[in-house]
Protein backbone atom coordinates (compact mmCIF):
# COMPACT_ATOMS: atom_id res chain seq x y z
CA UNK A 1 47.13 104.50 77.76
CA UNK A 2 48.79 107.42 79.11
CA UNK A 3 52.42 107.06 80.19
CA UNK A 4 52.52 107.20 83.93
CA UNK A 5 54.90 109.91 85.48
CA UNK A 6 58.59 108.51 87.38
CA UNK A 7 58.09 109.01 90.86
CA UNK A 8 61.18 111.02 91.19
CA UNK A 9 59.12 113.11 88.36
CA UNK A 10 58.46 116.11 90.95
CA UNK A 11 62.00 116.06 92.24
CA UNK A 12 63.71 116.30 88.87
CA UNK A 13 61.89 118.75 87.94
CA UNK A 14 62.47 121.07 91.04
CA UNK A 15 66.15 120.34 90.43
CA UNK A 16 65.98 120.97 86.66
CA UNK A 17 64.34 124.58 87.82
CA UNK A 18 66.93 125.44 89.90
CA UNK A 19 69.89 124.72 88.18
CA UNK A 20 68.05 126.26 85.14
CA UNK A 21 67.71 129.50 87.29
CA UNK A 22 71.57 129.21 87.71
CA UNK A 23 71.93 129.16 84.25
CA UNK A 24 70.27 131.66 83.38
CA UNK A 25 71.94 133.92 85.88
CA UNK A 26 75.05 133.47 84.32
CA UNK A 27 74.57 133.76 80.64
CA UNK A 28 71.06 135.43 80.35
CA UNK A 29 68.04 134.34 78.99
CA UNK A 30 68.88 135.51 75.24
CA UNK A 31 71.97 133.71 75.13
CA UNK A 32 70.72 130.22 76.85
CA UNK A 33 70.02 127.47 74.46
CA UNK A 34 68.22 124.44 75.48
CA UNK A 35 71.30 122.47 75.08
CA UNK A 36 72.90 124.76 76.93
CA UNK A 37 70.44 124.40 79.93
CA UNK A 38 70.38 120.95 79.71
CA UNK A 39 74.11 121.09 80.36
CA UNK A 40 73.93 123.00 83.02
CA UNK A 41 71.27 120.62 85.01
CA UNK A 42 73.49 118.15 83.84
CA UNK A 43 70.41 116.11 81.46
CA UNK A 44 70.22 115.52 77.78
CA UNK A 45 68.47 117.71 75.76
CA UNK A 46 65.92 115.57 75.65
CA UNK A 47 65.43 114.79 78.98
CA UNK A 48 65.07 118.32 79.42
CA UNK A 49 62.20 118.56 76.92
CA UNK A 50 60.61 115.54 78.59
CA UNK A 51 59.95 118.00 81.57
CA UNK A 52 59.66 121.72 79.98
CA UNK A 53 58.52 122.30 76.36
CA UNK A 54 60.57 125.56 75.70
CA UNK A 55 63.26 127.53 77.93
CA UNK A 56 60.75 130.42 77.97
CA UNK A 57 58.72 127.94 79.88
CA UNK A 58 61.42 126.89 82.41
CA UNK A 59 61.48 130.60 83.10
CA UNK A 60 58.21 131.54 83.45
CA UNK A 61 58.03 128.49 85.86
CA UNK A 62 60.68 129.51 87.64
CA UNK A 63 59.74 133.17 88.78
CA UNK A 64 56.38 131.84 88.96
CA UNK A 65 57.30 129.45 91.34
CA UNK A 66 59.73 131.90 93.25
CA UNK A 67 57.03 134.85 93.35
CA UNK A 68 54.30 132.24 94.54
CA UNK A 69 56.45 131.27 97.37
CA UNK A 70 57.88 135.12 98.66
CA UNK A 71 54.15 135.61 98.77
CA UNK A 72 53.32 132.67 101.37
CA UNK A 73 55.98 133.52 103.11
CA UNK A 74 54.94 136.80 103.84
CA UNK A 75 51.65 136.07 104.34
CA UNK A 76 52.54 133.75 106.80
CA UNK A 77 55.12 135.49 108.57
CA UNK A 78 52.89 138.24 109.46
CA UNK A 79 50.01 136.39 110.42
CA UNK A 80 51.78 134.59 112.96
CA UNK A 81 53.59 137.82 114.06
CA UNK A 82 52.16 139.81 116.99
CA UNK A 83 51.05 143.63 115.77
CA UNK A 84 54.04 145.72 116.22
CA UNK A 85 57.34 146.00 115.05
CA UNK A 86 57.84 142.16 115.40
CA UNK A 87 55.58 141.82 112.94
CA UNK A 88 57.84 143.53 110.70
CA UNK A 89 60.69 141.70 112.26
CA UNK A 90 59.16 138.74 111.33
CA UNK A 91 58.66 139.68 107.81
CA UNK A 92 62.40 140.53 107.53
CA UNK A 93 64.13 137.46 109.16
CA UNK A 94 61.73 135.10 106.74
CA UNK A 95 62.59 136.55 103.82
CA UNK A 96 66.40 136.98 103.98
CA UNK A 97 66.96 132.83 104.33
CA UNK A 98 64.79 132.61 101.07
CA UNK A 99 66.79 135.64 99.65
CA UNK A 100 69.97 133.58 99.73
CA UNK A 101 68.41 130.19 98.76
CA UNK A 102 66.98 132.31 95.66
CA UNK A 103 69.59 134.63 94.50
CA UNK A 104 69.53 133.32 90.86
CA UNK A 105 65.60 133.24 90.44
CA UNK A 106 66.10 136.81 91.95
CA UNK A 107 68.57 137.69 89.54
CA UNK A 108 66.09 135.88 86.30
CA UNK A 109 62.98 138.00 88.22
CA UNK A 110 64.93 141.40 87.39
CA UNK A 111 66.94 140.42 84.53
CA UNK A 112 64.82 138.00 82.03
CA UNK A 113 61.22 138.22 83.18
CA UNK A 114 61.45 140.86 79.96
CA UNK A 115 62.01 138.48 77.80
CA UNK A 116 58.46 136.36 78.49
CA UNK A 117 55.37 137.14 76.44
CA UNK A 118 52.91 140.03 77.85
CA UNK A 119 50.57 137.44 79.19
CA UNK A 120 53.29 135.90 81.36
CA UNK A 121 54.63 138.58 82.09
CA UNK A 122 51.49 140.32 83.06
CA UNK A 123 51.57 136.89 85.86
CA UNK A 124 54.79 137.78 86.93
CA UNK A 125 54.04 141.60 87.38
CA UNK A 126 50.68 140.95 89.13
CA UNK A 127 52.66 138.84 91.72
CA UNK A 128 55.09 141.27 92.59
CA UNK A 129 52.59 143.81 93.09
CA UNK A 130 50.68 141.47 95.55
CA UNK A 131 54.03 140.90 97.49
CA UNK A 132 54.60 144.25 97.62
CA UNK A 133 50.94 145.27 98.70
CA UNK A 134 51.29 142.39 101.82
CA UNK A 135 54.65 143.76 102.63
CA UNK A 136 53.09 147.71 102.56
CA UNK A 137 49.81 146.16 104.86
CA UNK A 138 52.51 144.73 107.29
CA UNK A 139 54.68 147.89 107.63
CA UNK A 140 50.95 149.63 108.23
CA UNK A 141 49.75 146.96 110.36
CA UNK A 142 53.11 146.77 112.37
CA UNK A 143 53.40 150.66 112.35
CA UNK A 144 50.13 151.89 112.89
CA UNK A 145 49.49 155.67 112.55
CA UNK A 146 53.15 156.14 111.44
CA UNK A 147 53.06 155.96 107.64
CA UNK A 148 50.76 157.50 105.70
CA UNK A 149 48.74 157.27 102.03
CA UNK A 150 51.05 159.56 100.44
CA UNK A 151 54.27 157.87 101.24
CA UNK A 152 52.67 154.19 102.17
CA UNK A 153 54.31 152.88 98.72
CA UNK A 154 57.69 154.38 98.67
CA UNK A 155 58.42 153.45 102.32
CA UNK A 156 57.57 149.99 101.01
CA UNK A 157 59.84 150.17 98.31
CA UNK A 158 62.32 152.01 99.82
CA UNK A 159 62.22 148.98 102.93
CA UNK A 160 61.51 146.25 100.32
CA UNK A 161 64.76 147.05 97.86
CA UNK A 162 66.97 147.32 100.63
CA UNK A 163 66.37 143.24 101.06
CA UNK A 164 65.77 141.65 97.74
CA UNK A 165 68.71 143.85 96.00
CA UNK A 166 71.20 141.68 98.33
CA UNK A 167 71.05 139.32 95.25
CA UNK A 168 73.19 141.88 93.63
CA UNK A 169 75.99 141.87 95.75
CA UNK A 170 75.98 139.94 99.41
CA UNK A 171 77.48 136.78 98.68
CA UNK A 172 76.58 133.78 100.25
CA UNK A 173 80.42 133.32 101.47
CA UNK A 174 80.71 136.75 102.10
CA UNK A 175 82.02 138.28 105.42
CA UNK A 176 78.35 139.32 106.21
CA UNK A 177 75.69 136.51 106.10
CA UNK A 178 71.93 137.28 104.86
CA UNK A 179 70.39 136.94 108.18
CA UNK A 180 73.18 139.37 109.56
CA UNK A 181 72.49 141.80 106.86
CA UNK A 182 68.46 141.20 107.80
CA UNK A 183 68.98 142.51 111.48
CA UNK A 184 71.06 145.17 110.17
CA UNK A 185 68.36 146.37 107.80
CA UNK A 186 66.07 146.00 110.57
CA UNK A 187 67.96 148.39 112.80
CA UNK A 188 68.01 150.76 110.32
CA UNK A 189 64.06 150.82 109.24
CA UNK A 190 63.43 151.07 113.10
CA UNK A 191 65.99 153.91 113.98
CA UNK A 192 67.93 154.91 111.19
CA UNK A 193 71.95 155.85 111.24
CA UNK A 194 71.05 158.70 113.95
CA UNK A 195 70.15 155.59 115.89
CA UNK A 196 66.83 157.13 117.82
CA UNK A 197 64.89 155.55 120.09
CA UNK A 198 61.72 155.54 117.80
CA UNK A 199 60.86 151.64 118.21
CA UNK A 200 62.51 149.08 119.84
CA UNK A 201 64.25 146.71 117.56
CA UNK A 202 62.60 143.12 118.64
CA UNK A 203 64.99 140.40 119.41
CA UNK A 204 65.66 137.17 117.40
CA UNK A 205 63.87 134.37 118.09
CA UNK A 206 66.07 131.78 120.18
């Protein structure tokens, strides 16, 4: 009969992930062992194998996971945006939250995703591409008439790396918080440092 699952299963898991993600932040992919992992989501070593067969499949889950979820959010943010720039506002204040709840899967996504086999990492790739196409369809959609074919993928970039790069140096107990640094970015996609009228920057949500 097959053994039947704990029913914290789910939970451990998620936490295993996350402090795996940690881990691997801090002393790279090449260098984590499994005991070392299993240290660090404070487990046995096999405990840890109970749940994940290899550490290249804790990381694969974990930017899987983390790419899977910037794309929902997305999605979701700017369906439930009005067209405009606070559709793009929208956009920006959901994914700066998730930016600081995710800095070390951020940090694995850049660093590590490397180090997974070309099938995997083919997964990975193809999910970054489909956050950035819903994040260039939103600047077009919130922008209409305003960016153009030529320069529809470097504006995205350009927007996009300005917010996920924070995982490279705004600190969660910094002087600045995420969401600070998300209305900031904001007011510089909408009028730049000249500070021009161009659009109106939309405000917060109460």
């Amino acid at each position: 009969m097959a053994r039947s699952r704990a029913a914290d299963y789910d939970t451990q898991r998620d936490r295993i992930l996350a402090n795996a993600a940690e881990a691997f932040s801090r002393i790279g992919y090449p260098s984590a062992s499994m005991a070392q992992l299993a240290r660090s989501c404070g487990t046995s070593k096999a405990t840890l194998y109970h749940y994940f067969e290899s550490k290249e499949a804790l990381l694969f889950e974990a930017l899987d996971r983390h790419t899977a979820g910037l794309l929902v959010l997305v999605e979701q943010a700017a369906g439930a945006a009005p067209a405009g720039a606070e559709r793009w506002a929208a956009v920006v204040r959901a994914l700066m939250p998730e930016y600081r709840r995710s800095r070390a899967c951020h940090a694995a996504l850049i660093n590590d995703v490397r180090f997974l086999p070309p099938d995997l990492r083919e997964r990975i790739a193809a999910r970054q591409r489909a956050v950035v196409e819903a994040v260039a369809q939103t600047l077009c959609e919130a922008f209409p008439g305003r960016i153009d074919p030529d320069n529809r993928t470097p504006i995205t970039m350009a927007l996009l790396g300005m917010l996920n790069f924070t995982f490279a140096w705004l600190r969660p107990d910094g002087r600045m918080s995420h969401e600070a640094f998300g209305e900031l970015a904001l007011a510089l996609s909408l009028h730049g440092l000249s500070g021009g009228s161009g659009c109106s920057t939309p405000p917060a949500p109460p």
